[in-house]
C-alpha atoms as a PDB file:
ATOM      1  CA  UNK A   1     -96.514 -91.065 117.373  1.00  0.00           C
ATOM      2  CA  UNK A   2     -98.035 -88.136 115.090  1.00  0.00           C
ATOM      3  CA  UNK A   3     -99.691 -85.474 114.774  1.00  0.00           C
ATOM      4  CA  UNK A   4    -102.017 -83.854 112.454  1.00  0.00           C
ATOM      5  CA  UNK A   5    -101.244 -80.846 110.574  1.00  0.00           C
ATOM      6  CA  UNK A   6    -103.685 -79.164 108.441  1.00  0.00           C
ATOM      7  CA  UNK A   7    -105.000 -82.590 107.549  1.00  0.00           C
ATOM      8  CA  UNK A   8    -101.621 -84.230 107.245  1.00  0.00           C
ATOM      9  CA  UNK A   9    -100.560 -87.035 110.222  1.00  0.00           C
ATOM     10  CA  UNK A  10     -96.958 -86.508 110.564  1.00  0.00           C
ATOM     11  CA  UNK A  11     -95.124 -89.421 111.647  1.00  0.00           C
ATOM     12  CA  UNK A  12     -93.010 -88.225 114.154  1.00  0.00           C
ATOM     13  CA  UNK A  13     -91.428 -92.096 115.095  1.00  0.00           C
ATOM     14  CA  UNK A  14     -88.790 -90.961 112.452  1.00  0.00           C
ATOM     15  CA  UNK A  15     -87.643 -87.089 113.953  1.00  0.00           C
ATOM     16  CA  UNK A  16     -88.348 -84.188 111.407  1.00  0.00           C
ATOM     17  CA  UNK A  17     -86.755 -81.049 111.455  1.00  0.00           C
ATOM     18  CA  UNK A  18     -88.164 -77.430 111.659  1.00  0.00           C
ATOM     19  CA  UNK A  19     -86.386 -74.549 109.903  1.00  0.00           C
ATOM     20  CA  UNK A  20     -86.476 -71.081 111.914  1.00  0.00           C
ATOM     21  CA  UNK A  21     -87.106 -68.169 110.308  1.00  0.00           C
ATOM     22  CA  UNK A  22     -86.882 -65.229 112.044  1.00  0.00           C
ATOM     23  CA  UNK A  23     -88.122 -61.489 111.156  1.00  0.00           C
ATOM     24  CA  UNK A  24     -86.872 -59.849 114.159  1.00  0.00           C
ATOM     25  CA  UNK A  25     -84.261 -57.286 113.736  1.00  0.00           C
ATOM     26  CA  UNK A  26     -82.603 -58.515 117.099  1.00  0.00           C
ATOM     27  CA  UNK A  27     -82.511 -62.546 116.956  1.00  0.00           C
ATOM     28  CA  UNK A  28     -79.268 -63.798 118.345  1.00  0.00           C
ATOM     29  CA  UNK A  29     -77.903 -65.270 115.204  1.00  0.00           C
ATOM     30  CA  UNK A  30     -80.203 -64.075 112.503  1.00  0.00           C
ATOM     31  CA  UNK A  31     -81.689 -61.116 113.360  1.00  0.00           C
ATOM     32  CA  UNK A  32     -82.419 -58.561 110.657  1.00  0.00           C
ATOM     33  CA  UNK A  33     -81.529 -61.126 108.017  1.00  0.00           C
ATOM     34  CA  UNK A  34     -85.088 -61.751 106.815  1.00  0.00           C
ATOM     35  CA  UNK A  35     -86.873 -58.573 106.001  1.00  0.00           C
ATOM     36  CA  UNK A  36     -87.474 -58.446 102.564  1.00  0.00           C
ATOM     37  CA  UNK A  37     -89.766 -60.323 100.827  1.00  0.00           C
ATOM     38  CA  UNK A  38     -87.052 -61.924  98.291  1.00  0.00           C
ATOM     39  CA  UNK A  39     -84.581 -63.136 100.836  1.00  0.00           C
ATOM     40  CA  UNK A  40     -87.676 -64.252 102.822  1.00  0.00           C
ATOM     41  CA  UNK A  41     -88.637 -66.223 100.161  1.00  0.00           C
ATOM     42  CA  UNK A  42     -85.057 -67.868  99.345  1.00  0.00           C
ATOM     43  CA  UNK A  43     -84.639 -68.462 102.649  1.00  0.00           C
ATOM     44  CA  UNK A  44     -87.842 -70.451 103.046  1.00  0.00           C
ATOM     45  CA  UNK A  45     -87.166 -72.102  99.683  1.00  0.00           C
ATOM     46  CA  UNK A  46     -83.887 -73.196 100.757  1.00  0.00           C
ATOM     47  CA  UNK A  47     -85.252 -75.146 104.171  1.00  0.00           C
ATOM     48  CA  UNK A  48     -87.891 -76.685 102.523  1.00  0.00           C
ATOM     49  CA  UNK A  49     -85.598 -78.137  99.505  1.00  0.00           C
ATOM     50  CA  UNK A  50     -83.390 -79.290 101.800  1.00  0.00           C
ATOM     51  CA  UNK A  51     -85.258 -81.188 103.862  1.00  0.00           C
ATOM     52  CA  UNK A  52     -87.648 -79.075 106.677  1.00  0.00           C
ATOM     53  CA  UNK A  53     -90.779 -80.370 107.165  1.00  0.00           C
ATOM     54  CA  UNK A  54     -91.944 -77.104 109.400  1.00  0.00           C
ATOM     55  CA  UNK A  55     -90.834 -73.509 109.582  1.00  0.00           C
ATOM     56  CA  UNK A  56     -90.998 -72.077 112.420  1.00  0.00           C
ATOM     57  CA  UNK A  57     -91.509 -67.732 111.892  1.00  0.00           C
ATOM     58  CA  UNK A  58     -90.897 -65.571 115.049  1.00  0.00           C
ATOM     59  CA  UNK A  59     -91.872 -61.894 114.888  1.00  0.00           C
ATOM     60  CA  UNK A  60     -90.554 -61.326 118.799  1.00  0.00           C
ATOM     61  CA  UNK A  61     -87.164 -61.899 119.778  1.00  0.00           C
ATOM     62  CA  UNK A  62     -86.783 -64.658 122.729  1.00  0.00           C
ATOM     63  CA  UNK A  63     -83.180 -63.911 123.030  1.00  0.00           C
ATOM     64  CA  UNK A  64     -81.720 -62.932 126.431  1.00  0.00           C
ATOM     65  CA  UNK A  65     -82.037 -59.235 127.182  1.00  0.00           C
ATOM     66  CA  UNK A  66     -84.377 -58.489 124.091  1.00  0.00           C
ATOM     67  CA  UNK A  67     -86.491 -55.563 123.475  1.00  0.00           C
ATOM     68  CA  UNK A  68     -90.016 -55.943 124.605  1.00  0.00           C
ATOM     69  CA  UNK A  69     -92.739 -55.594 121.076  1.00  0.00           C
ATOM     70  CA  UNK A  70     -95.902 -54.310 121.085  1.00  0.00           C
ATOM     71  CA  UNK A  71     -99.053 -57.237 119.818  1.00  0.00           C
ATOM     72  CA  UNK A  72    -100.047 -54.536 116.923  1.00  0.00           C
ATOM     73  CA  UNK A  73     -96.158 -54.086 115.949  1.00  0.00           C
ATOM     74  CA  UNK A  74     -95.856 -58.382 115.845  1.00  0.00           C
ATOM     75  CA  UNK A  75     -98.645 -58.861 114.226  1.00  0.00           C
ATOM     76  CA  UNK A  76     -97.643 -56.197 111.969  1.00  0.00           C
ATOM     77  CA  UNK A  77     -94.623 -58.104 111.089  1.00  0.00           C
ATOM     78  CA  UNK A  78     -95.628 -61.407 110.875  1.00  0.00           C
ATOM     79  CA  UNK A  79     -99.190 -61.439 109.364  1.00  0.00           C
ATOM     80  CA  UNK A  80     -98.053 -60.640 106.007  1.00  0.00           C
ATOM     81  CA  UNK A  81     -95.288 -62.978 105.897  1.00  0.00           C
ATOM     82  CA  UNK A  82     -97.398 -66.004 106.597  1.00  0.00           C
ATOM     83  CA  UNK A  83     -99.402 -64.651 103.926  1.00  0.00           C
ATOM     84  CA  UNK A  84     -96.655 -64.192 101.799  1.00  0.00           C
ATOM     85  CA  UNK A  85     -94.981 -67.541 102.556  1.00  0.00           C
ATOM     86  CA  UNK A  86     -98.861 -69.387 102.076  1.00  0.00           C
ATOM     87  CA  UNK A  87     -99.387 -67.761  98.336  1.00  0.00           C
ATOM     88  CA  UNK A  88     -95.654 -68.716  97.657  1.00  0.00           C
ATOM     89  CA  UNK A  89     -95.718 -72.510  99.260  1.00  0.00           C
ATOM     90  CA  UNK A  90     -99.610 -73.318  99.459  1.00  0.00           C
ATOM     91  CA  UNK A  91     -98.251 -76.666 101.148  1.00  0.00           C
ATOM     92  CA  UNK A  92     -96.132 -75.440 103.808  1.00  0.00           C
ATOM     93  CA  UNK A  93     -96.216 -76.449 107.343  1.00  0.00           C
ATOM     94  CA  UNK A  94     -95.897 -73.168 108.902  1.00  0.00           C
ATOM     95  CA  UNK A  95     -95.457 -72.424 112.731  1.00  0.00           C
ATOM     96  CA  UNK A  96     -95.848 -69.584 114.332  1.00  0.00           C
ATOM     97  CA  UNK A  97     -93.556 -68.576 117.069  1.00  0.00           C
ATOM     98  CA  UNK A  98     -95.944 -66.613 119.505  1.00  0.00           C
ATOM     99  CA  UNK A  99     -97.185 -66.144 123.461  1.00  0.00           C
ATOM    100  CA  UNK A 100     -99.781 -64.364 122.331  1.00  0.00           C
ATOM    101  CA  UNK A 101    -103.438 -65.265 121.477  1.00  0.00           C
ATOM    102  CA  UNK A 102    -104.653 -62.574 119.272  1.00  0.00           C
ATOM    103  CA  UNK A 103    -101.232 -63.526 117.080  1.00  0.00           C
ATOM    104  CA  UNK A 104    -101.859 -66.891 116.860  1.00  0.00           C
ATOM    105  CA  UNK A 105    -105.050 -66.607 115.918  1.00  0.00           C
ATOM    106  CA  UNK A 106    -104.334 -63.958 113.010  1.00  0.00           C
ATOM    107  CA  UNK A 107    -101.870 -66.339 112.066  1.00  0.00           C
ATOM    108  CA  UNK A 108    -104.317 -69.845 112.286  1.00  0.00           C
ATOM    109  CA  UNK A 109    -106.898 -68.182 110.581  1.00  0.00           C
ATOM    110  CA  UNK A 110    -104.908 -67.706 107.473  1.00  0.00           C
ATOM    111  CA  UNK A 111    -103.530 -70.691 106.904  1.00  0.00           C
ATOM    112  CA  UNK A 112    -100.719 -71.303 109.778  1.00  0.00           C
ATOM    113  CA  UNK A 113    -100.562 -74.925 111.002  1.00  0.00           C
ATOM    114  CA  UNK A 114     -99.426 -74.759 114.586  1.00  0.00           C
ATOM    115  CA  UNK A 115     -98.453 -72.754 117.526  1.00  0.00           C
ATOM    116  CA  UNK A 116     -94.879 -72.599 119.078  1.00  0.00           C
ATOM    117  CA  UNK A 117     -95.292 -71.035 122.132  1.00  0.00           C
ATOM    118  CA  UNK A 118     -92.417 -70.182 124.787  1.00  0.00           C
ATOM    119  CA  UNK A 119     -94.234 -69.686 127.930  1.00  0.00           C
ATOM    120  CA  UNK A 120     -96.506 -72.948 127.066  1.00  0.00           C
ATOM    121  CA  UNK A 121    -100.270 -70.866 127.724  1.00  0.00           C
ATOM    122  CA  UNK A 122     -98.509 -68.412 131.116  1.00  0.00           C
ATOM    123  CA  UNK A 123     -97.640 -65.293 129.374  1.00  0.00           C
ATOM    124  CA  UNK A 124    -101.687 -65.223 127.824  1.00  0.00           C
ATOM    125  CA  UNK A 125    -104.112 -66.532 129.709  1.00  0.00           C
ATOM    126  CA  UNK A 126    -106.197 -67.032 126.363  1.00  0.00           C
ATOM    127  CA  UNK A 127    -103.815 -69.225 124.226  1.00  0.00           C
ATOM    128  CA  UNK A 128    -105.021 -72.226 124.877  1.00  0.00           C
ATOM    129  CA  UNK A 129    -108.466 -71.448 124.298  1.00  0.00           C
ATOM    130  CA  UNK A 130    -107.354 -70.370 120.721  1.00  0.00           C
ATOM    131  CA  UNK A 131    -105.349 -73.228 120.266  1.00  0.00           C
ATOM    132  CA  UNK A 132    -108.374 -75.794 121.149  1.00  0.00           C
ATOM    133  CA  UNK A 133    -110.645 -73.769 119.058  1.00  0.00           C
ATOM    134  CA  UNK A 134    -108.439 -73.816 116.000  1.00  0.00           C
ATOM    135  CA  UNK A 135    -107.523 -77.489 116.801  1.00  0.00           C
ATOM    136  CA  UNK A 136    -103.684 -77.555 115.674  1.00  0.00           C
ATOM    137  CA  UNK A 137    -100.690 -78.873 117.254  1.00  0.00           C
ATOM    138  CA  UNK A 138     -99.245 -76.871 120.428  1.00  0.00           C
ATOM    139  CA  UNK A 139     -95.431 -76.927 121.369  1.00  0.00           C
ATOM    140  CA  UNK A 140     -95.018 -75.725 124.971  1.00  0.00           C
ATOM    141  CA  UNK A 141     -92.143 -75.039 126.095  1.00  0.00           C
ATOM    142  CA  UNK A 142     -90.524 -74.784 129.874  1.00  0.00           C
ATOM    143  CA  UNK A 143     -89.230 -71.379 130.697  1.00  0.00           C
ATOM    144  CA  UNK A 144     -89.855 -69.397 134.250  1.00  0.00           C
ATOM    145  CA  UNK A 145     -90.185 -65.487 134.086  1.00  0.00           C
ATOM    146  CA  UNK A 146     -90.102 -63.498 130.861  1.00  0.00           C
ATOM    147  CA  UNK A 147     -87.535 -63.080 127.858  1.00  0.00           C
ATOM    148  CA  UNK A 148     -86.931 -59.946 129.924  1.00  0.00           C
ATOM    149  CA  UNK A 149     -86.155 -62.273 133.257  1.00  0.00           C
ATOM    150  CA  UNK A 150     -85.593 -65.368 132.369  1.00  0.00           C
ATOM    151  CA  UNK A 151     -81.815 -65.119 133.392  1.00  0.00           C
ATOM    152  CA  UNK A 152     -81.925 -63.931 136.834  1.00  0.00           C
ATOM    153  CA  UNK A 153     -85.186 -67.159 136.944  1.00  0.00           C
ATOM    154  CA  UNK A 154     -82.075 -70.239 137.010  1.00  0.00           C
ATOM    155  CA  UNK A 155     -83.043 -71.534 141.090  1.00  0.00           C
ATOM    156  CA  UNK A 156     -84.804 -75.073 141.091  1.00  0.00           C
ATOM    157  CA  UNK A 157     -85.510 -76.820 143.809  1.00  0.00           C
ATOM    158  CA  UNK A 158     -85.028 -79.972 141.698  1.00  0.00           C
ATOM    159  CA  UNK A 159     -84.317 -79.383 137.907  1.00  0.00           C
ATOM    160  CA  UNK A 160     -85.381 -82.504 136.379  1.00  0.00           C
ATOM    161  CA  UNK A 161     -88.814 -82.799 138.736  1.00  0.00           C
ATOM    162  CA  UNK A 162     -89.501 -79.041 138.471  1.00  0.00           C
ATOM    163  CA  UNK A 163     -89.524 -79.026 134.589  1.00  0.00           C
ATOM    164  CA  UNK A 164     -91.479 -82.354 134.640  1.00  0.00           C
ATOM    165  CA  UNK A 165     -94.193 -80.685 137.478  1.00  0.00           C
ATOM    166  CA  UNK A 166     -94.261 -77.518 134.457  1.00  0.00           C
ATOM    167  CA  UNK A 167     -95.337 -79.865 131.979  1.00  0.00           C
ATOM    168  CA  UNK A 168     -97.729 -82.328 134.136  1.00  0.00           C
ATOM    169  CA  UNK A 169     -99.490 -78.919 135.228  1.00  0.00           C
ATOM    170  CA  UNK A 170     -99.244 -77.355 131.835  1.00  0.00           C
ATOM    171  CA  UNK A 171    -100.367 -80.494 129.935  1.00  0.00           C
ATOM    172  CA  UNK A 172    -103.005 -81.409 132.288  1.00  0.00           C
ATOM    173  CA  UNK A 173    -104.281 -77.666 131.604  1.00  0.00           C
ATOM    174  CA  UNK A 174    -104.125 -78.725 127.686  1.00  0.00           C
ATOM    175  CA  UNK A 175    -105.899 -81.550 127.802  1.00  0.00           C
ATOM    176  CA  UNK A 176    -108.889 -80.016 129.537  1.00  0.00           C
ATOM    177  CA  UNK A 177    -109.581 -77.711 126.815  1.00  0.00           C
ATOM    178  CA  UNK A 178    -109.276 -80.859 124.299  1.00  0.00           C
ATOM    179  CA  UNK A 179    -106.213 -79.387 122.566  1.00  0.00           C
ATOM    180  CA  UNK A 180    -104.739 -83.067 120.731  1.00  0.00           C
ATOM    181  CA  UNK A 181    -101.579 -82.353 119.299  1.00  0.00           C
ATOM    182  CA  UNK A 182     -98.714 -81.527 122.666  1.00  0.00           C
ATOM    183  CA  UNK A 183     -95.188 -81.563 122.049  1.00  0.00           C
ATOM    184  CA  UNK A 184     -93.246 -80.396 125.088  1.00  0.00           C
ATOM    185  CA  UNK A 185     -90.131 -78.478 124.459  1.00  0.00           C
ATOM    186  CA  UNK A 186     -87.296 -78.323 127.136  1.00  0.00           C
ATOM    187  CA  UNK A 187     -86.060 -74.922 126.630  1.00  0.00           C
ATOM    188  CA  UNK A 188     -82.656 -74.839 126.326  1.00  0.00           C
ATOM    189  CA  UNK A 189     -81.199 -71.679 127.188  1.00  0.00           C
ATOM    190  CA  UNK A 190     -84.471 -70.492 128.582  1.00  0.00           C
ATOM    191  CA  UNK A 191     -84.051 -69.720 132.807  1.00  0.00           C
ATOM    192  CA  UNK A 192     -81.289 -72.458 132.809  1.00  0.00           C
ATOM    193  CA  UNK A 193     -77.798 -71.739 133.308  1.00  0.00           C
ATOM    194  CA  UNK A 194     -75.045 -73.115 131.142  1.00  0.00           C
ATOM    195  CA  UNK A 195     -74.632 -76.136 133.352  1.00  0.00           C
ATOM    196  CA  UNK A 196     -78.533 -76.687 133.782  1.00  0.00           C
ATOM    197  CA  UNK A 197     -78.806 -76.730 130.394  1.00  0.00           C
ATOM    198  CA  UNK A 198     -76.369 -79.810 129.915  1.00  0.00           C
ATOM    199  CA  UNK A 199     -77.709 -81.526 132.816  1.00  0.00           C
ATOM    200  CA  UNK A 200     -81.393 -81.149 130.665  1.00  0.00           C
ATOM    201  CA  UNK A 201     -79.749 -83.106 127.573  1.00  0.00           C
ATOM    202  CA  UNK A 202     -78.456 -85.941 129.651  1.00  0.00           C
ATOM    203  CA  UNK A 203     -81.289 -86.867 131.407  1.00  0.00           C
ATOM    204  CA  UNK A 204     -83.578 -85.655 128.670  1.00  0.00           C
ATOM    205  CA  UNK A 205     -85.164 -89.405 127.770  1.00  0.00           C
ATOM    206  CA  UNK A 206     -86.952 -88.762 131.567  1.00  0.00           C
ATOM    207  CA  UNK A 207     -89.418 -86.331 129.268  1.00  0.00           C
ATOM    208  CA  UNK A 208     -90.985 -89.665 127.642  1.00  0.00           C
ATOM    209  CA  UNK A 209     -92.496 -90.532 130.574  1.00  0.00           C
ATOM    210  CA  UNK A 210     -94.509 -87.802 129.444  1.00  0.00           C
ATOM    211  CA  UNK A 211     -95.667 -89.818 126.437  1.00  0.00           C
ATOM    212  CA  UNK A 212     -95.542 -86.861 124.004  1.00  0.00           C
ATOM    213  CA  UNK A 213     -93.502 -85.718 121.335  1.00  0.00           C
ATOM    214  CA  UNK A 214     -89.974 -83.678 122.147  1.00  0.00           C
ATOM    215  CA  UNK A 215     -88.768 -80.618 120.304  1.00  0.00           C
ATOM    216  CA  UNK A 216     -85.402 -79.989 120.888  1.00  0.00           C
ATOM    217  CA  UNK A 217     -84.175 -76.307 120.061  1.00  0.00           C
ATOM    218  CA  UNK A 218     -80.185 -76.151 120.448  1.00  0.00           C
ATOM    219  CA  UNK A 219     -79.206 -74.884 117.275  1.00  0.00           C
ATOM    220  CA  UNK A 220     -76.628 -72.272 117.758  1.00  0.00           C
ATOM    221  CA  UNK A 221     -77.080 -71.394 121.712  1.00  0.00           C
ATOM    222  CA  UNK A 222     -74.904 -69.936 123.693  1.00  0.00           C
ATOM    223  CA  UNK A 223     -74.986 -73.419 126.050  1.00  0.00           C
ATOM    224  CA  UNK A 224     -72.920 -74.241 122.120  1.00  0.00           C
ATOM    225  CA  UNK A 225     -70.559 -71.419 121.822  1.00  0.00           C
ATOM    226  CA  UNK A 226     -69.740 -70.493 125.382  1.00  0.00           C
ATOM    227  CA  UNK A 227     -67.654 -74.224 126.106  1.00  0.00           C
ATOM    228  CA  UNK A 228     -66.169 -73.610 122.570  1.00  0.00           C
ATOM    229  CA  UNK A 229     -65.749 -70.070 123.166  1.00  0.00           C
ATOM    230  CA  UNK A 230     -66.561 -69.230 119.922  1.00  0.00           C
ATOM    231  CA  UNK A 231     -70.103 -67.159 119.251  1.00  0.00           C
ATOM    232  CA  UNK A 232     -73.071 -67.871 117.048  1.00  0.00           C
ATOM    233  CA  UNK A 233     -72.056 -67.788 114.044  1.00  0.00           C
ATOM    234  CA  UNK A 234     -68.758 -70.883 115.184  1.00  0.00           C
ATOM    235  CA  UNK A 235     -71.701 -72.942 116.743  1.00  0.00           C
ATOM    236  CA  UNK A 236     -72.605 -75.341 113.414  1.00  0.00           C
ATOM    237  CA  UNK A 237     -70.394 -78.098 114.024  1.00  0.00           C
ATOM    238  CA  UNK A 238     -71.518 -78.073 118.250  1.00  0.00           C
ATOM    239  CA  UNK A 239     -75.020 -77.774 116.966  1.00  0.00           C
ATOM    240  CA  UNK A 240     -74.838 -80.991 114.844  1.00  0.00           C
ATOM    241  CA  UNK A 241     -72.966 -83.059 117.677  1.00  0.00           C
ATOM    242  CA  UNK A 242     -75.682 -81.844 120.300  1.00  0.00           C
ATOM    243  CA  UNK A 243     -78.398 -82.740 118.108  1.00  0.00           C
ATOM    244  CA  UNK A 244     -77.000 -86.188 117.328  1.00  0.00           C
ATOM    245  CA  UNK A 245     -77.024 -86.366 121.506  1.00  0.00           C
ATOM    246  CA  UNK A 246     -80.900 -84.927 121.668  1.00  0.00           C
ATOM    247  CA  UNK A 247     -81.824 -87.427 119.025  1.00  0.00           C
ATOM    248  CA  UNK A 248     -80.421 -90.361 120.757  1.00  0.00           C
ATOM    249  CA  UNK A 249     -82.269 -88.980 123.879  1.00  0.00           C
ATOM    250  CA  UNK A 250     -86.005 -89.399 122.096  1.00  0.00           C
ATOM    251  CA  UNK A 251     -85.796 -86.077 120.555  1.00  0.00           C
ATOM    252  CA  UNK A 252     -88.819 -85.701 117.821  1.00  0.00           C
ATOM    253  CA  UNK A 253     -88.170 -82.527 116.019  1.00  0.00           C
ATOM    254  CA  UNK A 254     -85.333 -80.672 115.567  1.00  0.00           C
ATOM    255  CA  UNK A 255     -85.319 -76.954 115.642  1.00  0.00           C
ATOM    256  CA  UNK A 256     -83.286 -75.647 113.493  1.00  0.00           C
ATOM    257  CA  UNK A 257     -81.372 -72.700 111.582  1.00  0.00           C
ATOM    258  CA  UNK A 258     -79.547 -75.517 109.213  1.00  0.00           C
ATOM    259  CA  UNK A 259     -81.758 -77.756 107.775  1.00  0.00           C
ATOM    260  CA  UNK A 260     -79.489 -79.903 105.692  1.00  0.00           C
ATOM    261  CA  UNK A 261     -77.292 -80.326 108.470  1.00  0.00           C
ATOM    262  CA  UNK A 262     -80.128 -81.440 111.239  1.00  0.00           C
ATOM    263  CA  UNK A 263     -81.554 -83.977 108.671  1.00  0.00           C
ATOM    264  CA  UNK A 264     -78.535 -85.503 108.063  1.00  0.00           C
ATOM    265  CA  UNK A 265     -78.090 -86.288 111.940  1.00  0.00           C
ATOM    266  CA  UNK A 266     -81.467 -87.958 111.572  1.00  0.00           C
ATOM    267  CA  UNK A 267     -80.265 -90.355 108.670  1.00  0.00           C
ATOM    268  CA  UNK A 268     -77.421 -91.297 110.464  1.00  0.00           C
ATOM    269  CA  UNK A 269     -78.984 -91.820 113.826  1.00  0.00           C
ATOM    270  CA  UNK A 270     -82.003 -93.808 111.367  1.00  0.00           C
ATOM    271  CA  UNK A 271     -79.211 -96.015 109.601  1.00  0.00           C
ATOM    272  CA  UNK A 272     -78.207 -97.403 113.677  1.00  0.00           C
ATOM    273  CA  UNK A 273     -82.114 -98.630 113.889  1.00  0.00           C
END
């Protein structure tokens, strides 16, 4: 199973890990931490030595309850940090954390590598078209509603089937424009209640009937630090045990805000092959 970034086929049999970075002022756990160019730059430094092979930058918070932003003020945040980050790392496997078209394709067209995208082509009816058109890997992931919504969206008929309908329709829709490279991304924490959320991870090897790649994006939610009652910043050690559970439930990528700790889950759960 891989996937071809910028020329690269990335092996995704063995499960990589992708570094967040967020430049939001309002992330759950990170927000405001990376708005200078220095830190931004450590930061980045730091995933990538220890182990990331993609970072992930978000310009719009996806947290519960966050502030709607403008396209001009996201792309006025994140354009010149994927410039920045390109000049700095010219090999980095950057993706870009976006619903929107125009932003992912200010982003492709200098240099970005893929498109994370939460509402998987719903929230802009032109992102797939971009996507096919700059031929890069897609992540779509399930959520119903908005950022704005999403909480009051948690009724399913049938969790499991819903999500799996989402992604047959959403795929299918994919596919017809020629876009290659799908990985499907649960959503955890996205119109799913606590509860949901855990019923999602342990049925989660159903998704491979899908025959795609998983992305798995638990790191420090509140699915984490609500049965620990802790908060964000307590959630490392639930993170690591989750993703140890995602991984043994055909997770391919891990998205993460600690690298070191993510990859080590994958050596471990490689040294059991």
């Amino acid at each position: 199973m891989t996937i071809n970034c910028k020329g690269n086929l990335i092996d995704l049999n063995i499960p990589k890990v992708m570094g967040i970075l967020n430049i939001t002022p309002d992330s759950f756990f990170d927000g405001g931490k990376y708005r200078d160019d220095k830190v931004i730059l450590e930061k980045t430094g730091h995933m990538l030595q220890d182990g990331a092979t993609f970072i992930d930058v978000g310009a719009y918070s996806s947290r519960p309850g966050a502030s709607h932003v403008s396209e001009e003020e996201e792309l006025k945040r994140i354009v010149p940090i994927i410039e920045l980050l390109l000049k700095e790392f010219p090999q980095i496997l950057l993706s870009v954390d976006t619903f929107r078209a125009k932003v992912a394709h200010n982003c492709l067209d200098r240099g970005a590598a893929m498109i994370n995208d939460i509402s998987a082509g719903k929230m802009d009816a032109d992102m797939l078209t971009q996507v096919a058109n700059h031929q890069v890997p897609y992540i779509m992931m399930h959520m119903k509603g908005t950022p704005q919504t999403m909480q009051q969206e948690t009724s399913y008929d049938d969790l499991m089937k819903d999500i799996l309908f989402y992604f047959s329709e959403r795929v299918a829709a994919a596919k017809t424009l020629k876009i290659n490279d799908i990985i499907i991304d649960p959503g955890f924490g996205f119109s799913k209640t606590v509860e949901q959320n855990y019923e999602v991870l342990q049925k989660m090897d159903l998704f491979q009937l899908l025959e795609l790649p998983i992305l798995a994006g638990l790191s420090r939610k509140s699915m984490i630090y609500k049965v620990l009652g802790t908060n964000a910043k307590g959630a490392l050690n639930g993170t690591t045990a989750l993703n140890m559970v995602a991984l043994n439930r055909g997770a391919n990528i891990l998205r993460v805000h600690d690298v070191k700790e993510a990859l080590e889950c994958i050596n471990l759960g490689q040294a059991f092959l």
